[in-house]
Protein backbone atom coordinates (compact mmCIF):
# COMPACT_ATOMS: atom_id res chain seq x y z
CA UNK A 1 0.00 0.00 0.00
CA UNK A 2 1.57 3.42 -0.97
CA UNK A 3 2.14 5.94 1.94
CA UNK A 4 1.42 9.27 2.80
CA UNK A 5 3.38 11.62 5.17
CA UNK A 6 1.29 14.06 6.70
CA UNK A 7 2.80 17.47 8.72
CA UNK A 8 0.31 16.60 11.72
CA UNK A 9 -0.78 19.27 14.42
CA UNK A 10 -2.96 17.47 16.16
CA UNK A 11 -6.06 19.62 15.28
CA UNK A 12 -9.54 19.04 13.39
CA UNK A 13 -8.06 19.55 10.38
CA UNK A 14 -5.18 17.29 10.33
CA UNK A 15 -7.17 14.58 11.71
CA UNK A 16 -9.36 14.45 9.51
CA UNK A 17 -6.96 14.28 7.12
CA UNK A 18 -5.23 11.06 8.71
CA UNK A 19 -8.83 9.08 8.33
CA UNK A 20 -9.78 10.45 5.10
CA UNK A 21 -6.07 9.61 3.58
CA UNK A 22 -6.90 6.19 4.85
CA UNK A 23 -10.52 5.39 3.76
CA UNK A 24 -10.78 7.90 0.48
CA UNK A 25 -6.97 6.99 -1.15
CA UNK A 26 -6.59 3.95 0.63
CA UNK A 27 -3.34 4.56 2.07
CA UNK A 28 -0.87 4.35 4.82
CA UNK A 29 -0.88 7.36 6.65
CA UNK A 30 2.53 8.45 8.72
CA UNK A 31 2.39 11.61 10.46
CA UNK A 32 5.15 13.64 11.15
CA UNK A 33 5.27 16.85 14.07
CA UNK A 34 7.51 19.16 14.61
CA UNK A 35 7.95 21.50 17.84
CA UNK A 36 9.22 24.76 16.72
CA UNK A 37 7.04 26.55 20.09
CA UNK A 38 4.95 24.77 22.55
CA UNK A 39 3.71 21.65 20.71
CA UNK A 40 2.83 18.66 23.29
CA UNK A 41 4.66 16.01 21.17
CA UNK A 42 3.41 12.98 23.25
CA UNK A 43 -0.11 14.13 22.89
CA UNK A 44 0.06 14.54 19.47
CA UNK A 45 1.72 11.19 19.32
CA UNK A 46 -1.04 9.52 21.29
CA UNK A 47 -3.39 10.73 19.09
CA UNK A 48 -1.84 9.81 15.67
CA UNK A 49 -1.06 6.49 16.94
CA UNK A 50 -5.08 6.57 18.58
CA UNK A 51 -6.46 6.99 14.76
CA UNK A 52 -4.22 4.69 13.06
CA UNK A 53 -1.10 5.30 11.84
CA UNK A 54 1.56 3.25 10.59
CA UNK A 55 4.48 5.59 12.09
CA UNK A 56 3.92 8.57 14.17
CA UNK A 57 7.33 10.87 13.98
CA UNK A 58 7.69 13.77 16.51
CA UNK A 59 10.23 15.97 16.95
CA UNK A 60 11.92 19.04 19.06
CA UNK A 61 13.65 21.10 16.60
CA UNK A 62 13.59 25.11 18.03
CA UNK A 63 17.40 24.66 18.52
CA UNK A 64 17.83 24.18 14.94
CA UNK A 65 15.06 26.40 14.16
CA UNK A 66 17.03 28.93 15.85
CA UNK A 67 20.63 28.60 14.60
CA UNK A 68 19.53 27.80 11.05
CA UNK A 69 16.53 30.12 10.46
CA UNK A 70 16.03 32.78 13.24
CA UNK A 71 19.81 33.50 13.03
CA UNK A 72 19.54 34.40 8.68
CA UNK A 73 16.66 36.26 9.56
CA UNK A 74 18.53 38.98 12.08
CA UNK A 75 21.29 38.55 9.63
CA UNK A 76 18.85 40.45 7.38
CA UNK A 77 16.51 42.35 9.52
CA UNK A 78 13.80 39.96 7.89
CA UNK A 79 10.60 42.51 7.59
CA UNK A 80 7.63 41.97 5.51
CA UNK A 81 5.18 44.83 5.25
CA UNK A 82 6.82 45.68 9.00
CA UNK A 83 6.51 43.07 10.78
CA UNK A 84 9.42 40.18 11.26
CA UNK A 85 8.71 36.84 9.54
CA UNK A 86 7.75 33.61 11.86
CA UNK A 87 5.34 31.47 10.04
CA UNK A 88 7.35 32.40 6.79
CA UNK A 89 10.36 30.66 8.35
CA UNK A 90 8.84 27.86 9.81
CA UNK A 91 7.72 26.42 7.09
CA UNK A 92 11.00 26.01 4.96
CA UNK A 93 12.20 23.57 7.94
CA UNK A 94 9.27 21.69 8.23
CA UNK A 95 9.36 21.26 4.38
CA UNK A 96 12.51 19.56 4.75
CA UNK A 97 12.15 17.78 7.30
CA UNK A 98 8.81 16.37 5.38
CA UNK A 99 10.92 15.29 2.84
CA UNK A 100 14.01 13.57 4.81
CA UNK A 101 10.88 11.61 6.53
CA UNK A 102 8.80 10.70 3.29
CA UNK A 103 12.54 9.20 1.98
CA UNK A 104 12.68 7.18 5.10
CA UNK A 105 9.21 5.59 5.47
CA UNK A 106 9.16 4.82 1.90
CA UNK A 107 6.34 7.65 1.19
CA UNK A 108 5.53 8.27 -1.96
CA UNK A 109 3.25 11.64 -0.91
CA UNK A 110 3.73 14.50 1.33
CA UNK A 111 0.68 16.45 2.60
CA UNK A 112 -0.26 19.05 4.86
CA UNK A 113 -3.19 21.55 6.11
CA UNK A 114 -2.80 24.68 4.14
CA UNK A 115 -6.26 26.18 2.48
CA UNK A 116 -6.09 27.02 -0.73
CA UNK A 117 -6.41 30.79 0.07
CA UNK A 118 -3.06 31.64 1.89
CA UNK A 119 0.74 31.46 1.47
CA UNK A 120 1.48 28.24 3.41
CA UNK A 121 0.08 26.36 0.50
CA UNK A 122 3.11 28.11 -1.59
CA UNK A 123 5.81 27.77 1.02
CA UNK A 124 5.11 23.88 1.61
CA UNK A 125 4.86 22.92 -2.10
CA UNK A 126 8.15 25.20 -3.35
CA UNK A 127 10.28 24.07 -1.07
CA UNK A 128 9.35 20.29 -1.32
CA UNK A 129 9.79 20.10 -4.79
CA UNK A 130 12.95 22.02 -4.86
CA UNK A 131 14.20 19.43 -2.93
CA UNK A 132 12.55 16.59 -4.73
CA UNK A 133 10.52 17.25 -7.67
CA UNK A 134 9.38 13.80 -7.85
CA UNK A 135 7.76 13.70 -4.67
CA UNK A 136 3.48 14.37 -4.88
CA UNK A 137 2.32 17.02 -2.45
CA UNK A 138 -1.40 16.73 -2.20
CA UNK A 139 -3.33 19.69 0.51
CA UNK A 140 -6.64 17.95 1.81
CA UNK A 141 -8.57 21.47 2.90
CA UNK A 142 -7.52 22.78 -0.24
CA UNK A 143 -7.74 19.66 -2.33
CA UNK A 144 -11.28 18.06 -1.44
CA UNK A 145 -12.13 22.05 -0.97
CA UNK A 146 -13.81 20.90 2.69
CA UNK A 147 -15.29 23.77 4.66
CA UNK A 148 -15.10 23.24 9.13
CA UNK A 149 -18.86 22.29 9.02
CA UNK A 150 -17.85 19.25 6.86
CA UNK A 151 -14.94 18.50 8.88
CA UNK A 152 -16.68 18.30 12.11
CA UNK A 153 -19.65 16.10 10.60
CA UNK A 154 -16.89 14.08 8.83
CA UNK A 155 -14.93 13.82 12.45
CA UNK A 156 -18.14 12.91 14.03
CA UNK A 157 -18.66 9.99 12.07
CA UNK A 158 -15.57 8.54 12.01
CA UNK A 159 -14.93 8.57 15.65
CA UNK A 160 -12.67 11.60 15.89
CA UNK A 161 -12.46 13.78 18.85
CA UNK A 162 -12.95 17.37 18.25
CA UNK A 163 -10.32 19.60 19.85
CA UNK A 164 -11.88 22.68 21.34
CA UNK A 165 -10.16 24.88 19.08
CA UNK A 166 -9.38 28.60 19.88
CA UNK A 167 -11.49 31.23 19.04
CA UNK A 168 -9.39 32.15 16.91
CA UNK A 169 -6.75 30.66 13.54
CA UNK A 170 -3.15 30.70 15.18
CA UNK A 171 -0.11 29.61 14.33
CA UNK A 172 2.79 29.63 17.03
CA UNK A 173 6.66 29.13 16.72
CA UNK A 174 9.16 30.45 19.47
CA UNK A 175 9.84 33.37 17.03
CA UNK A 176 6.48 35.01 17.01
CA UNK A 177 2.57 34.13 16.89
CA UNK A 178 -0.18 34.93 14.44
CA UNK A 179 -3.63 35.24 14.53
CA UNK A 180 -6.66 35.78 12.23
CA UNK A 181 -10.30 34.72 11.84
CA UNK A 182 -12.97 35.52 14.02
CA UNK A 183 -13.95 38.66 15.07
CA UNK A 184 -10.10 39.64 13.70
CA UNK A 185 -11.99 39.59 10.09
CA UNK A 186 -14.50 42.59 10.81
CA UNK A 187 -11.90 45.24 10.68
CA UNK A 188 -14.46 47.48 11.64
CA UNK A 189 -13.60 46.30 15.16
CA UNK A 190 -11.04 47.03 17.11
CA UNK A 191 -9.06 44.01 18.77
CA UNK A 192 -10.79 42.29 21.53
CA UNK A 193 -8.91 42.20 25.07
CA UNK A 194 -8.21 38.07 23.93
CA UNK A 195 -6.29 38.43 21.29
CA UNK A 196 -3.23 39.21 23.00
CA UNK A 197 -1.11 36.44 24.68
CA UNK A 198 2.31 37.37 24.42
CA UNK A 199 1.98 41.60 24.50
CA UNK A 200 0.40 42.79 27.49
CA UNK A 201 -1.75 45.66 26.37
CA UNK A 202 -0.22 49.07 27.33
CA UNK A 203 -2.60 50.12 30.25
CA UNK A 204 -1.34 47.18 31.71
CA UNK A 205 2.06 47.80 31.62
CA UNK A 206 4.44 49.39 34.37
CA UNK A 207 6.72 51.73 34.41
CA UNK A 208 9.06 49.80 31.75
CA UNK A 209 12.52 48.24 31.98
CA UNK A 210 15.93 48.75 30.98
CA UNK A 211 17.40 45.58 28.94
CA UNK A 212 21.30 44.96 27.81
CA UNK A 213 21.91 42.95 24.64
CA UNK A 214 25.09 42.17 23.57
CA UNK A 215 25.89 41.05 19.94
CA UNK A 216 29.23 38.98 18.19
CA UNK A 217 28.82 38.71 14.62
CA UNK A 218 25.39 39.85 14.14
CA UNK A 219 23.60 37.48 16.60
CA UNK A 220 22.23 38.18 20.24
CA UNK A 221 25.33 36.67 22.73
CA UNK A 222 24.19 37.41 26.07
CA UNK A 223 21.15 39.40 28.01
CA UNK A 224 22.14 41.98 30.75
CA UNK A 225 25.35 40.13 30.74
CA UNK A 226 24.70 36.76 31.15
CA UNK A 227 25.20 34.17 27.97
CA UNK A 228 22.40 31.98 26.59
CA UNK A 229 22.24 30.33 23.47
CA UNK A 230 20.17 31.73 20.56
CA UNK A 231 17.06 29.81 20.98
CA UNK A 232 17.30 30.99 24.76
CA UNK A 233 17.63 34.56 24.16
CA UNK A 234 14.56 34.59 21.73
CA UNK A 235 12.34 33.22 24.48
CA UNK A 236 13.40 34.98 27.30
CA UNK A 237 12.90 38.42 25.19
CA UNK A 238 9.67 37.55 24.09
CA UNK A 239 8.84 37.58 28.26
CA UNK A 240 10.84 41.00 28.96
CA UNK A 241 9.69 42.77 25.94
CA UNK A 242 5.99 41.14 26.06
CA UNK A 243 5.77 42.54 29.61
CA UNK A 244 6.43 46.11 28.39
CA UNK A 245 3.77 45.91 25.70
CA UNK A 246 6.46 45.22 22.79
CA UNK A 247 5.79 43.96 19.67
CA UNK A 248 1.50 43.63 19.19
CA UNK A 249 1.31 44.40 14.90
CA UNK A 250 -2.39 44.88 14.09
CA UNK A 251 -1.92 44.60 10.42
CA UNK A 252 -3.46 44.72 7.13
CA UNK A 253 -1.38 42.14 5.16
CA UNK A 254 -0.62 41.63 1.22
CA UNK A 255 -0.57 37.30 0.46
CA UNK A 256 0.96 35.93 -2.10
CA UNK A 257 -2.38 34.81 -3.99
CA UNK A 258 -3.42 38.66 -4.02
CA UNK A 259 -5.77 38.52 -1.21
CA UNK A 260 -5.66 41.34 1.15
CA UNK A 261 -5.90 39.95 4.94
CA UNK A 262 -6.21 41.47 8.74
CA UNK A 263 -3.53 39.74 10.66
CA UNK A 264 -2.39 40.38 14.26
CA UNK A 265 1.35 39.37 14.98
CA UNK A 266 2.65 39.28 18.41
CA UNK A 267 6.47 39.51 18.15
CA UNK A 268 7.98 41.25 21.69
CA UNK A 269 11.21 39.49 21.50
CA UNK A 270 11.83 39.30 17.54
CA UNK A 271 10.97 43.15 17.50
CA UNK A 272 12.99 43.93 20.40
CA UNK A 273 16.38 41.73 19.08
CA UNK A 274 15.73 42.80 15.27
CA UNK A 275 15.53 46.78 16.92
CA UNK A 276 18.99 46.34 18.46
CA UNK A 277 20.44 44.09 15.68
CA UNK A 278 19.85 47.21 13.55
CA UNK A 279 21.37 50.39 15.90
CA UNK A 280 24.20 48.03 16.35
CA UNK A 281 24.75 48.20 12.22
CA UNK A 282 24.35 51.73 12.42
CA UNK A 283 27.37 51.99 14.67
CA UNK A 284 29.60 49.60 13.05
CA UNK A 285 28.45 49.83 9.17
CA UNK A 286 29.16 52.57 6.43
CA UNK A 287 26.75 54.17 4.35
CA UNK A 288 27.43 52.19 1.39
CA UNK A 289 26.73 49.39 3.35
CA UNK A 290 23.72 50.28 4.81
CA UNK A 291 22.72 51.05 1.67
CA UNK A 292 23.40 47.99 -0.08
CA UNK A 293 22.08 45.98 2.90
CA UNK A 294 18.78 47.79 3.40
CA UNK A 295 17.84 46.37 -0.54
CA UNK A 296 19.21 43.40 0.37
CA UNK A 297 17.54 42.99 3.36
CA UNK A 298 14.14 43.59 1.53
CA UNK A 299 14.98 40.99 -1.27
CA UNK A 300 15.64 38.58 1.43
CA UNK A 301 12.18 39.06 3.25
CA UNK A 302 10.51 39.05 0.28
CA UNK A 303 11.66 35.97 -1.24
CA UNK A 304 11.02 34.06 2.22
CA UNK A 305 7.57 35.67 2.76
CA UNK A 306 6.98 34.31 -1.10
CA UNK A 307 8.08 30.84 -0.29
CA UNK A 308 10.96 31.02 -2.52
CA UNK A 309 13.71 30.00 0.55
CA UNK A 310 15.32 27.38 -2.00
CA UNK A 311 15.46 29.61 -4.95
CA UNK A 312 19.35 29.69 -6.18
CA UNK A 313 19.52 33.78 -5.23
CA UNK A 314 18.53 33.25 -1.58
CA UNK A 315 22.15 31.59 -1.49
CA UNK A 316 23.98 34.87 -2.65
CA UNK A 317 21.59 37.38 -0.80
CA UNK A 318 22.45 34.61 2.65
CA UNK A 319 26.30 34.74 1.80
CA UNK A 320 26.46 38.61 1.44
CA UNK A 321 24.43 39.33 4.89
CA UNK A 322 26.29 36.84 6.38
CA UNK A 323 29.39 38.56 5.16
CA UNK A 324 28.67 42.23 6.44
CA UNK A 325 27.29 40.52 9.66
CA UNK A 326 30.72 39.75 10.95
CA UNK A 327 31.05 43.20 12.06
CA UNK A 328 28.05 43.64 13.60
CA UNK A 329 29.73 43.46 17.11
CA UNK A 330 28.23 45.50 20.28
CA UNK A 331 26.03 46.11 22.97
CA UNK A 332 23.44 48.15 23.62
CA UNK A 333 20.91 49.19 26.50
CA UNK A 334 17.28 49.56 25.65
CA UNK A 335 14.81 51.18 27.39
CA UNK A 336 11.45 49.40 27.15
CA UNK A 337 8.55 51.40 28.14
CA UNK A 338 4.79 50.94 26.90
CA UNK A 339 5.56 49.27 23.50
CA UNK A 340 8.15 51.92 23.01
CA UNK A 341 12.47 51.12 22.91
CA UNK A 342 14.64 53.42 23.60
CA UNK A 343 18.65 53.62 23.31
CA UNK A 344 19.92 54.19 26.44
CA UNK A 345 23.81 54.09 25.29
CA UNK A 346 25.87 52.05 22.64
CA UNK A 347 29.08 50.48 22.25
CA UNK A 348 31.30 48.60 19.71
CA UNK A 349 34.38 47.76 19.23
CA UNK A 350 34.17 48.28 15.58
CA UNK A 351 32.46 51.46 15.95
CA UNK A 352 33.37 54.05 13.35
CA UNK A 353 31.27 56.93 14.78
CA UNK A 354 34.35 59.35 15.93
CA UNK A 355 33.60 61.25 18.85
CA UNK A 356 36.73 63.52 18.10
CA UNK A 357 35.75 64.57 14.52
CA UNK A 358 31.65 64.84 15.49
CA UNK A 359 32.48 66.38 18.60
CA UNK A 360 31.89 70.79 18.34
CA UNK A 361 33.92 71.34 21.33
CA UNK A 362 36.55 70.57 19.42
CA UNK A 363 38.50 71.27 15.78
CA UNK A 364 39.88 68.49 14.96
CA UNK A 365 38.08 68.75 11.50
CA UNK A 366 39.28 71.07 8.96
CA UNK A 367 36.18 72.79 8.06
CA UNK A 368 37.96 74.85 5.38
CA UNK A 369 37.65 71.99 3.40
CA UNK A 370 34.25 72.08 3.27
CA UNK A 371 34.02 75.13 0.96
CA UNK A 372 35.90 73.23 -1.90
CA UNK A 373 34.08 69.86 -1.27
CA UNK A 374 30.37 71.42 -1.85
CA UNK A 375 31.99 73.75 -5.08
CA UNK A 376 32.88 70.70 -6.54
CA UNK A 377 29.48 68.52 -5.31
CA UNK A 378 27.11 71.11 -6.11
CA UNK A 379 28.08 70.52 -9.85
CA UNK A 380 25.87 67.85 -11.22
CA UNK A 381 22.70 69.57 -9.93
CA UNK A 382 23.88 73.22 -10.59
CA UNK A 383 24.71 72.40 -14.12
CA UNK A 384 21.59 70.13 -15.20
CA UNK A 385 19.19 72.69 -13.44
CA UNK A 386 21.07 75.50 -15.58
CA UNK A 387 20.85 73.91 -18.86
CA UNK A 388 17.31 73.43 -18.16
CA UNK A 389 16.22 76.59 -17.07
CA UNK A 390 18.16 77.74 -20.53
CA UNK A 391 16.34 75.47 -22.68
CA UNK A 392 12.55 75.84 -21.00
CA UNK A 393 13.65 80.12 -21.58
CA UNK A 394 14.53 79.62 -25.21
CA UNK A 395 10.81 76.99 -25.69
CA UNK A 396 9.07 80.23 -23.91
């Protein structure tokens, strides 16, 4: 009997999935879960194994999730419409990992739980057959175009029990949480008080906090001195900055299939460490740098958001962040007060502000020089706005 190997969650949806695979196609079902947040893998497990699977594969992966996805991401201040990309990098890795598995167990077909209206859909099927064209990816919701009326029914008969879902559609990862549907939809409305999880809401804040991050080579080292690995650092920001009303995006959203969306993104500690990732480039980094990064930085976010992680460019755009990273040394204190961050002070070791030549207590610049540099600067716009003038005198 051919297999299936199906990204499982544990929810309605995915369920369902498991006993339709298995009655409709008549095949083996293995499921595969990955925790990138707070995933209860021996739940999940239970519950696979409860409806019938041949294999049920679960997995703890936010240290790799971390060092090999978080980490490009504050390489390149990874923004999408302004907010920092979570789901958008989850999904590459659990791609992957889909396909390592379906090699394994002999699976012929990947599937997951993606509706044919959003960008998951895109992410999951790009990146699997990048990696292995050959492979089938089939998406059930999308697929057999089942609405959550005909799930439940469909669950009901078959013996499946119904989580009690959220109110609303969320997706989690240690890097940030979205969430949409319900009353989220009517944007109309402002946000209801239980939307927020991670971001206390600003009346609820106190009188705010003062935070030291340190960086070597463009990645968060150590917190108010003390060292943690990367994966460690991301969580314990998303407490300290969540606390002080950091990072809540109530956002109107652009997908990749043209639909315009409400989302809500709560992102404390991936706002907070992207925040100092970039005053610690402005210390250490030239203009032409800056420059050059800033359009790099939007390729990058753009491709990922688009599902395009494997495409051949995302190789060059990784090397050359990776590249200017290594002198993104520093630390920095942060003020974080009502959903607000503030630079306290700054340091670097590759710093190439110069207090001596900024400084006007001093003269050690030659500002003589400065007459001859803007006589010779001025020229390009002096001379095209003259010839102008001239010619639009002469048409008159």
């Amino acid at each position: 009997m051919d297999k299936v190997l199906l990204l499982y969650s544990g929810g309605l949806d995915t369920s369902v999935m498991v006993k339709w695979i298995q009655k409709e196609m008549k095949k083996e079902v293995v499921t595969l879960t990955l925790n990138i947040g707070n995933s209860n893998l021996e739940e999940i497990k239970e519950k696979a194994i409860s409806l019938g699977v041949s294999d049920a594969i679960v997995m703890d992966v936010k240290n790799e999730f971390a060092d090999n996805y978080i980490k490009k991401e504050i390489f390149a201040d990874g923004m999408y419409e302004g907010y920092p990309l979570s789901t958008a990098i989850a999904r590459p890795l659990m791609a992957e990992k889909a396909v390592y598995y379906a090699r394994e167990y002999g699976c012929n077909t990947i599937a997951h739980g993606s509706t044919g209206k959003g960008n998951d859909q895109v992410r999951f099927e790009v990146t699997v057959k990048a990696i292995d064209e050959n492979i089938n990816v089939i998406a059930p919701v999308r697929d057999w175009n089942m609405n959550r009326p005909d799930e439940i029914s469909y669950a009901k008969k078959n013996g499946i029990k119904i989580p009690k879902d959220g109110k609303y559609s969320v997706d989690e990862n240690i890097w940030g949480r979205s969430a949409e549907g319900s009353t989220i939809e009517n944007i109309s409305n402002p946000l209801e008080d239980d939307v927020y999880e991670w971001v206390s809401p600003l009346e609820e804040t106190g009188n705010g906090e003062t935070v030291d991050l340190e960086f070597v080579n463009g990645i968060p080292h150590a917190i108010n001195g003390n060292e943690f690995s990367l994966e460690e650092i991301v969580e314990k920001m998303n407490i300290i900055a969540g606390r002080n009303g950091i990072g809540l995006i109530n956002h109107m959203e652009d997908r990749v299939t043209g639909i315009k969306s409400h989302e809500v993104y709560e992102v404390p500690g991936a706002m907070a460490i992207l925040h100092a990732h970039k005053m610690i480039e402005s210390l250490t980094l030239n203009k032409y740098e800056i420059d050059l990064k800033e359009y790099m930085d939007s390729q990058w976010s753009n491709f990922t958001y688009n599902g395009l992680w494997h495409d051949p460019v995302m190789e060059h755009i990784n090397d050359f962040e990776c590249s200017v990273n290594k002198y993104v040394n520093g630390k920095i204190k942060l003020k974080l007060y009502k959903g607000n961050m503030i630079m306290k002070s700054i340091e670097s070791d590759n710093s190439i502000y110069n207090y001596e030549k900024i400084s006007y207590d001093n003269s050690n610049f030659n500002q003589d020089s400065a007459r001859g540099f803007i006589d010779i600067y001025k020229n390009n716009t002096v001379y095209t706005n003259n010839a102008r003038k001239q010619k639009i005198s002469v048409m008159q």
